[in-house]
Protein backbone atom coordinates (compact mmCIF):
# COMPACT_ATOMS: atom_id res chain seq x y z
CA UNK A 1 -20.61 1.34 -24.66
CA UNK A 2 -24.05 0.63 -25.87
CA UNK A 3 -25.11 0.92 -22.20
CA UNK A 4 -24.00 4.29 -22.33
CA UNK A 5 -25.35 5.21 -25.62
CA UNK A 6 -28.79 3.70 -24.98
CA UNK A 7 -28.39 6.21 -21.55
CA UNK A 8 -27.42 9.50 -23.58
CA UNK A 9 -30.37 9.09 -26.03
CA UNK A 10 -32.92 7.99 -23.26
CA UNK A 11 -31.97 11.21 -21.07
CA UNK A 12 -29.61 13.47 -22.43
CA UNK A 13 -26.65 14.63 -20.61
CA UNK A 14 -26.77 17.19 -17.49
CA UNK A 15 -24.96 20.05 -18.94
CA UNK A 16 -23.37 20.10 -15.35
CA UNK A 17 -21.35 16.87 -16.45
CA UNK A 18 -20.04 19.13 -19.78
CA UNK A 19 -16.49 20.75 -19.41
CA UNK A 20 -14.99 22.45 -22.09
CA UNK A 21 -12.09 20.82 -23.66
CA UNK A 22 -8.42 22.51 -23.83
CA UNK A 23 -8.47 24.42 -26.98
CA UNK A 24 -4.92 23.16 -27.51
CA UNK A 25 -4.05 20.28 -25.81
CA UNK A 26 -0.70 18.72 -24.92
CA UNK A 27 -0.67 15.93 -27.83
CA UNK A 28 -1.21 18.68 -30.27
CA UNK A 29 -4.85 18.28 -30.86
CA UNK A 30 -7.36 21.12 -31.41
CA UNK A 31 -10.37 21.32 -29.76
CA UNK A 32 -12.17 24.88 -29.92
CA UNK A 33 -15.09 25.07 -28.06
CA UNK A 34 -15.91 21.19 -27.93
CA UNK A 35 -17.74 20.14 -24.99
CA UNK A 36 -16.26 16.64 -22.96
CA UNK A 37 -18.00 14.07 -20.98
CA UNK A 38 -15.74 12.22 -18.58
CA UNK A 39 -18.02 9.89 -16.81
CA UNK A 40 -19.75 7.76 -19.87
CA UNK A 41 -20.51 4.62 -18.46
CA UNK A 42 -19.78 3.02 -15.15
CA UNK A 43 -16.72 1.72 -14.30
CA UNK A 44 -14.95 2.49 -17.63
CA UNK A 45 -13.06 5.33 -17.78
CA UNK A 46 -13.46 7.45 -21.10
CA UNK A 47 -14.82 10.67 -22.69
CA UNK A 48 -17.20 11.64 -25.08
CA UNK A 49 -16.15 14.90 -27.38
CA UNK A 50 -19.06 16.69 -28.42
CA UNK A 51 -19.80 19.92 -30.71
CA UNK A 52 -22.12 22.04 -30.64
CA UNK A 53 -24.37 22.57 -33.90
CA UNK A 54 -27.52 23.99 -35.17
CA UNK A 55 -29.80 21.85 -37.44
CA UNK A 56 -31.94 22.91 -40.38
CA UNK A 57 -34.87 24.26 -38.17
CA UNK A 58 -32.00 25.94 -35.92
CA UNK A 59 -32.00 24.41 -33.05
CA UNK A 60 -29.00 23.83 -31.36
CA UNK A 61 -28.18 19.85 -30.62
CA UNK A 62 -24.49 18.09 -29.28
CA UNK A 63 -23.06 16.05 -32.18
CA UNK A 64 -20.63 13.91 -30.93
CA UNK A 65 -17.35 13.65 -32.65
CA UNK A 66 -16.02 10.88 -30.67
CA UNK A 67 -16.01 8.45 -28.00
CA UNK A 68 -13.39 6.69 -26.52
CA UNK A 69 -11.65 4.82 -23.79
CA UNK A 70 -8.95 6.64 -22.09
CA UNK A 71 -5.81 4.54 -23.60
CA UNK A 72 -2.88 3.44 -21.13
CA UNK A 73 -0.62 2.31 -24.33
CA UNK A 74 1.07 4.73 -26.61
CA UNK A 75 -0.37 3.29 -30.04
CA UNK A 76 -3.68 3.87 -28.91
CA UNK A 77 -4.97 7.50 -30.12
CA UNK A 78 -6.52 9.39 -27.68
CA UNK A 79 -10.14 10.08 -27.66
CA UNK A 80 -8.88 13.86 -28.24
CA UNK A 81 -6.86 12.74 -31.20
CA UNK A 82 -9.76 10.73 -32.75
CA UNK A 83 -12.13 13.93 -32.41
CA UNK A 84 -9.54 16.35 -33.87
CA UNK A 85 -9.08 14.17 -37.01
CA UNK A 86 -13.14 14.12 -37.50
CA UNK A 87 -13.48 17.69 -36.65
CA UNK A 88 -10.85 19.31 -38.94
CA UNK A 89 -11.22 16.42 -41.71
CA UNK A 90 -15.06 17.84 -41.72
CA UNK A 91 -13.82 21.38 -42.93
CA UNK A 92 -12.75 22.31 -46.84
């Protein structure tokens, strides 16, 4: 993961690698208008959720709301579950 991270600051992401998340996906998370990464690092499959924001000067940057490995047990949240919790625990 640090590989990965180390990549994204170094170069950025191709917005040809960004594909919008469902709004409402099938575990009952809400995503409006996030952005997802599905190929992170090499070899490990995950996602990064990002949104889009606008900083003080108003510039628009990605903030990512989470990053995660795809889970294969059903304990595990999602990376889609993690992101919804940030995103709408972020709002009054």
């Amino acid at each position: 993961m640090r590989e990965a991270i180390r990549e994204l600051d170094r170069n950025g992401i191709p917005a040809s690698r960004l594909k919008a998340c469902e709004d409402a996906g099938r575990d009952g998370t809400r995503l409006p208008r996030m952005r997802q990464d599905l190929s992170p690092a090499p070899g490990r499959p995950g996602a990064w959720i990002f949104q889009l924001r606008i900083d003080d000067e108003q510039r628009p940057f990605l903030a990512c709301l989470a990053f995660g490995v795809v889970p294969t047990r059903s304990w595990q949240p999602s990376v889609y579950q993690v992101a919804g919790r940030r995103l709408h625990a972020a709002k009054p």
